[in-house]
N, C-alpha and C. Protein backbone atom coordinates (compact mmCIF):
# COMPACT_ATOMS: atom_id res chain seq x y z
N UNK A 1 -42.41 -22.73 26.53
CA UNK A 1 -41.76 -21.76 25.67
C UNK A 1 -41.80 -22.22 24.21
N UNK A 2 -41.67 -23.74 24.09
CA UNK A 2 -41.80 -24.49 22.60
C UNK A 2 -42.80 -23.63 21.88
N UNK A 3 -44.24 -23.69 22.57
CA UNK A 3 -45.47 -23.72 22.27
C UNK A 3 -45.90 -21.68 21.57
N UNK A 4 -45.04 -21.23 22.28
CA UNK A 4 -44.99 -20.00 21.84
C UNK A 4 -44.62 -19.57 20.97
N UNK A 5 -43.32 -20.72 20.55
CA UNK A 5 -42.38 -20.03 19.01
C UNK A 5 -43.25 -20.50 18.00
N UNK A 6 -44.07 -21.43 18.41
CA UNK A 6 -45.17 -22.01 17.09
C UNK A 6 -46.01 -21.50 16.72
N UNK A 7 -46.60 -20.71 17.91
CA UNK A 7 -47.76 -19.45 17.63
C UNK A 7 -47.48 -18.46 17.24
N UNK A 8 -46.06 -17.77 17.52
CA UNK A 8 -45.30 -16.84 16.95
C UNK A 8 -45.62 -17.04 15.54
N UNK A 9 -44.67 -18.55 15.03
CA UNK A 9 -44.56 -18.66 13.39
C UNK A 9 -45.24 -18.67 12.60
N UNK A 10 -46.75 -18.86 13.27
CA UNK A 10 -48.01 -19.36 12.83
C UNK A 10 -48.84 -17.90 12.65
N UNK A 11 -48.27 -17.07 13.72
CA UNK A 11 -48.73 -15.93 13.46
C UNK A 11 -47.84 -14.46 12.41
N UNK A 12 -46.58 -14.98 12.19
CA UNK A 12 -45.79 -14.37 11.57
C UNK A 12 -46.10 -14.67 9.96
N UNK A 13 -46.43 -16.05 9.48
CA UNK A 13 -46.33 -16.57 7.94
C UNK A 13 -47.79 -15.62 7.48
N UNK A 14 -49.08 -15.66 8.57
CA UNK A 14 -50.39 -15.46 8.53
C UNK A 14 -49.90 -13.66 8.23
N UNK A 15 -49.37 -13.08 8.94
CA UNK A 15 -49.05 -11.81 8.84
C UNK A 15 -48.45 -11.35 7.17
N UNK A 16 -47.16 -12.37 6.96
CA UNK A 16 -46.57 -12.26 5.72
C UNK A 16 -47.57 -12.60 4.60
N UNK A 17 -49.07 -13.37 5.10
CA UNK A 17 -49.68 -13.89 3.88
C UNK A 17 -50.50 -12.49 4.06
N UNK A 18 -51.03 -11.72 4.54
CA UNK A 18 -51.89 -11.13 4.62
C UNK A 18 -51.20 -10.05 3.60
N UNK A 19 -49.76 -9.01 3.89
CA UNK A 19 -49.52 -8.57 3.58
C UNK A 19 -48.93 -8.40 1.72
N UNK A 20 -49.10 -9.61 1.41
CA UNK A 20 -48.47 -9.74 0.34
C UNK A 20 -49.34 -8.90 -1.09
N UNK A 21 -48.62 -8.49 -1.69
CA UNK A 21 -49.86 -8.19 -2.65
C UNK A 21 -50.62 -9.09 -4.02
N UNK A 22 -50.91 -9.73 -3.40
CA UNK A 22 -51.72 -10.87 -4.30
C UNK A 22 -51.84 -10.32 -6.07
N UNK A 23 -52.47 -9.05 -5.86
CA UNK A 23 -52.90 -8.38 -7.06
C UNK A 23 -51.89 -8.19 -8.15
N UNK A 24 -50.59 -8.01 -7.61
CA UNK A 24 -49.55 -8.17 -8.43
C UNK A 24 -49.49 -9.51 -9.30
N UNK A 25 -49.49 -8.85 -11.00
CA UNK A 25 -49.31 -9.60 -11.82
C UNK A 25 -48.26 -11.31 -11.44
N UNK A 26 -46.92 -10.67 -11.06
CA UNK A 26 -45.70 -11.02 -11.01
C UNK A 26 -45.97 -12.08 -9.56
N UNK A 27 -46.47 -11.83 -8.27
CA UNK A 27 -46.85 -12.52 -7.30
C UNK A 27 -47.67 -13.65 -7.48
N UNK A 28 -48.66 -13.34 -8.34
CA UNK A 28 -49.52 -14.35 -8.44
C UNK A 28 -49.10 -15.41 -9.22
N UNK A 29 -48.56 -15.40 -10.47
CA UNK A 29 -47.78 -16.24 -11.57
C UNK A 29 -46.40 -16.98 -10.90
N UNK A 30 -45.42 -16.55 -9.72
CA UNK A 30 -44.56 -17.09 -9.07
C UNK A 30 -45.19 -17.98 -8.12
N UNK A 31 -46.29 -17.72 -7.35
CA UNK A 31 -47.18 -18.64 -6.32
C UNK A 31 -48.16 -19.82 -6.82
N UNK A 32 -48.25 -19.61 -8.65
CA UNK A 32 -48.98 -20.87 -9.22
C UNK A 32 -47.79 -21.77 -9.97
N UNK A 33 -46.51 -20.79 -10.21
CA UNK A 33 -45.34 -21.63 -10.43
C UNK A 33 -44.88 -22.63 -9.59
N UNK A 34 -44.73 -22.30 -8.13
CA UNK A 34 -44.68 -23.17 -7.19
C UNK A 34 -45.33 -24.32 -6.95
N UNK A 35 -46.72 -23.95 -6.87
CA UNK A 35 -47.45 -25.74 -6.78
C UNK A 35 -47.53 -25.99 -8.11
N UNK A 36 -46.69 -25.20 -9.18
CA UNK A 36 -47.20 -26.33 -10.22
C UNK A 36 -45.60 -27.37 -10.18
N UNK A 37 -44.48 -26.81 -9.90
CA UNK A 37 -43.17 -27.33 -9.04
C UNK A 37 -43.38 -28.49 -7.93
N UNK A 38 -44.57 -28.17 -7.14
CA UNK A 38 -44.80 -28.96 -6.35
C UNK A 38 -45.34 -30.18 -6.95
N UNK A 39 -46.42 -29.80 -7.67
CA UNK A 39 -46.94 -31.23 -8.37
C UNK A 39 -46.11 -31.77 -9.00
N UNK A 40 -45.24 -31.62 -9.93
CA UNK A 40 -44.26 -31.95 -10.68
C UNK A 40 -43.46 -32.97 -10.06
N UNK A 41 -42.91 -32.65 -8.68
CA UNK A 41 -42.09 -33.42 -7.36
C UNK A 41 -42.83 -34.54 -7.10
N UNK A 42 -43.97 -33.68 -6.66
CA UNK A 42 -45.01 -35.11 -6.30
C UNK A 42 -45.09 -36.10 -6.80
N UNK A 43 -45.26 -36.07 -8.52
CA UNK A 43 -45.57 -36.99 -8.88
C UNK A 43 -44.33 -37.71 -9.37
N UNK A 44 -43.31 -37.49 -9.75
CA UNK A 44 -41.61 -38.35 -9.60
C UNK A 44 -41.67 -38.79 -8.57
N UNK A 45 -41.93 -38.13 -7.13
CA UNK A 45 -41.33 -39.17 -6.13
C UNK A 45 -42.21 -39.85 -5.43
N UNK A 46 -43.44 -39.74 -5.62
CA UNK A 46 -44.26 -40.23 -4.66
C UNK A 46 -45.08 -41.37 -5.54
């Protein structure tokens, strides 16, 4: 049953990525904000 909720999630995020609208100005500039957040982390803590 484990193995199912993983394929579920795996198939749920894949669903949410598909659907998103990339093309949006506003989507795309929040999703390069993030890894640029991410790098930022990265490099303080790691």
């Amino acid at each position: 049953m484990k193995e199912r909720w993983k394929l579920l999630i795996i198939f749920l995020v894949f669903l949410a990525c598909y659907f998103i609208p990339w093309d949006s100005l506003t989507i795309r500039q929040s999703g390069l904000e993030a890894f640029m957040m991410l790098q930022e982390y990265a490099r303080q803590h790691v």
